[in-house]
Protein backbone atom coordinates (compact mmCIF):
# COMPACT_ATOMS: atom_id res chain seq x y z
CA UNK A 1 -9.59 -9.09 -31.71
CA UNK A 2 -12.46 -10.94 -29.64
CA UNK A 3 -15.82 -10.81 -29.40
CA UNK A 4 -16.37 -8.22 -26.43
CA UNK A 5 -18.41 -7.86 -23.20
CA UNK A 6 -17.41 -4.47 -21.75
CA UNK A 7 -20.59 -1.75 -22.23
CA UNK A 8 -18.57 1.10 -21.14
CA UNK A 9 -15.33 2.10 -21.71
CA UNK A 10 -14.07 2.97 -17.93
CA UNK A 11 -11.56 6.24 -19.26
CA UNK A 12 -14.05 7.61 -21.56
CA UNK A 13 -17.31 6.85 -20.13
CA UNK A 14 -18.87 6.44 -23.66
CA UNK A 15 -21.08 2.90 -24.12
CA UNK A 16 -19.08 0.30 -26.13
CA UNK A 17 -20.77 -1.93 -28.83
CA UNK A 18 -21.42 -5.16 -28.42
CA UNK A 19 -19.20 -7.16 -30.89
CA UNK A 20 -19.94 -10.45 -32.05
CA UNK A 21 -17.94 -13.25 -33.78
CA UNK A 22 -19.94 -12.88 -37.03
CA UNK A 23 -18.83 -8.96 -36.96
CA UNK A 24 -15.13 -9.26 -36.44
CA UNK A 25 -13.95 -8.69 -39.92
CA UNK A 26 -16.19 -5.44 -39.48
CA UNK A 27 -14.39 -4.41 -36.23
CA UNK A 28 -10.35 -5.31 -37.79
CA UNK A 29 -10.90 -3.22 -40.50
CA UNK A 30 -12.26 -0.07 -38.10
CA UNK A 31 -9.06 -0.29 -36.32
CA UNK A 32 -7.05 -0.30 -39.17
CA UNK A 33 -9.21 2.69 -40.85
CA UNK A 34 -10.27 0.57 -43.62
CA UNK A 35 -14.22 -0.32 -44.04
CA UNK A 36 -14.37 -3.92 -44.51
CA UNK A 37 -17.74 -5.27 -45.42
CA UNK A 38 -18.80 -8.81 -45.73
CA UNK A 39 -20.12 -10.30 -49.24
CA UNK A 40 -22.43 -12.78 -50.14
CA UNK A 41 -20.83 -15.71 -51.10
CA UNK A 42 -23.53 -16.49 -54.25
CA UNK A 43 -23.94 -13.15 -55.39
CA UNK A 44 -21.24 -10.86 -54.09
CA UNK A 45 -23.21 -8.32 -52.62
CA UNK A 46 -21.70 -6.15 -49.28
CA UNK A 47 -23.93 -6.90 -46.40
CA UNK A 48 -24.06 -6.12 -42.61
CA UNK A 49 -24.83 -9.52 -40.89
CA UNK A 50 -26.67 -7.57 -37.68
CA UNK A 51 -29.63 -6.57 -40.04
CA UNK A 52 -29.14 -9.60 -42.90
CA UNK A 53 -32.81 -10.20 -42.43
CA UNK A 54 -34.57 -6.90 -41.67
CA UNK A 55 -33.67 -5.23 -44.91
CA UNK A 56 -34.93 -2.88 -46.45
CA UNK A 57 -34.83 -0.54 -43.24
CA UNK A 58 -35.23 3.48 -42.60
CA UNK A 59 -32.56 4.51 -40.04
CA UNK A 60 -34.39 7.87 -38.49
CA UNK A 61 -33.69 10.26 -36.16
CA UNK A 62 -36.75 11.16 -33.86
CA UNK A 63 -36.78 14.64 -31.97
CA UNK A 64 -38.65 14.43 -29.36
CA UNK A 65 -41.30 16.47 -27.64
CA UNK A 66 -38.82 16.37 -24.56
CA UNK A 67 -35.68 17.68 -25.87
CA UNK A 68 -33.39 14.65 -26.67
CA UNK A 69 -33.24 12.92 -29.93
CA UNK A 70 -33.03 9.38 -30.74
CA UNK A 71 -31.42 7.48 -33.44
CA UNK A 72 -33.30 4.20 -34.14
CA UNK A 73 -35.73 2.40 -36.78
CA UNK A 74 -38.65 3.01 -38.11
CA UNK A 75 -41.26 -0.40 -38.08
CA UNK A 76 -44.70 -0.32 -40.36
CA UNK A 77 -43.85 1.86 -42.79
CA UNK A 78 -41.92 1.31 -45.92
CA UNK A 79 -38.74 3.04 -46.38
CA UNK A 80 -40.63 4.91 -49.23
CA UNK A 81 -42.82 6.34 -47.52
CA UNK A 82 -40.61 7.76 -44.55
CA UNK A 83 -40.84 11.43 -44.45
CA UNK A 84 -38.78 14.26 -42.71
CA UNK A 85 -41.21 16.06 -39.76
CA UNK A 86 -43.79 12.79 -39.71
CA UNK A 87 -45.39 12.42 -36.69
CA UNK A 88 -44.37 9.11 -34.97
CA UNK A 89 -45.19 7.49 -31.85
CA UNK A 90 -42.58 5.11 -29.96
CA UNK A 91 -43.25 1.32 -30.56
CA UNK A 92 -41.48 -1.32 -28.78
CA UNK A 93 -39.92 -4.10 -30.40
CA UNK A 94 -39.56 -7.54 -27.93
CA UNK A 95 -36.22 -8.87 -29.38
CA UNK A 96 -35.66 -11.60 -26.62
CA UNK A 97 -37.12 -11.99 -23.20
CA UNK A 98 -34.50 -9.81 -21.69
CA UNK A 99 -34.44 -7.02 -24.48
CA UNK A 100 -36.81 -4.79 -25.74
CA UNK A 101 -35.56 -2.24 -28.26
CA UNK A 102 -37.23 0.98 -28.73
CA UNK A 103 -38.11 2.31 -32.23
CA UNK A 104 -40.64 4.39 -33.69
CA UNK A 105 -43.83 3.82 -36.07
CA UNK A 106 -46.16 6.22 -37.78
CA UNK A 107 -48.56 8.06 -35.32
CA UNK A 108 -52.24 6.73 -35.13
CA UNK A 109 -53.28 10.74 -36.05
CA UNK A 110 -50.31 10.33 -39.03
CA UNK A 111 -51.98 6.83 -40.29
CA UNK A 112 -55.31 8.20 -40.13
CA UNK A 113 -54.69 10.97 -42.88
CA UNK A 114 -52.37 8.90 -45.35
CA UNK A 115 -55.84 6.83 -45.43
């Protein structure tokens, strides 16, 4: 297996993931059906290298006022404190000069009462 480059898959038409040399192991053990996590060499622990330094993190789903949901993070709010039906408001998150994710944070109006 190699890192990859493709987006989309051209028979499918569903959006690939990106894979990356430190995530192979990862990505050999999907194809085999077998969930292969890396460990931490000191202390053994599984971890995900993508999010090695962003954790703890709340993975959320956001319905929104449009119709469509969203799966993404949740920024400014620890994971304690994440609630099912809060009202959030989209944030953007500059991860390079060329991307920008989107994720969510507590609404002003939400921040406000939890004051």
């Amino acid at each position: 297996m190699q890192p990859s480059q493709k987006m989309r898959d051209d028979a499918t038409g569903r959006y690939l993931p990106v894979i990356y040399p430190e995530e192979l192991p990862f990505w050999e053990g999907a194809k085999k059906r077998a969930l292969w996590l890396q460990r931490c060499n000191g202390c053994g622990k599984a971890w995900t290298p993508w999010f090695e330094q962003r954790v703890p993190y709340a993975v959320i789903q956001v319905e929104l006022e449009e119709g469509p949901r969203l799966t993404t993070n949740m920024l400014d709010c620890p994971v304690s404190q994440v609630k099912i039906g809060m009202a959030v408001e989209v944030a953007y998150e500059d991860i390079t000069g060329e991307i920008t994710l989107v994720q969510f944070r507590p609404s002003v109006r939400y921040r406000a009462l939890r004051k």
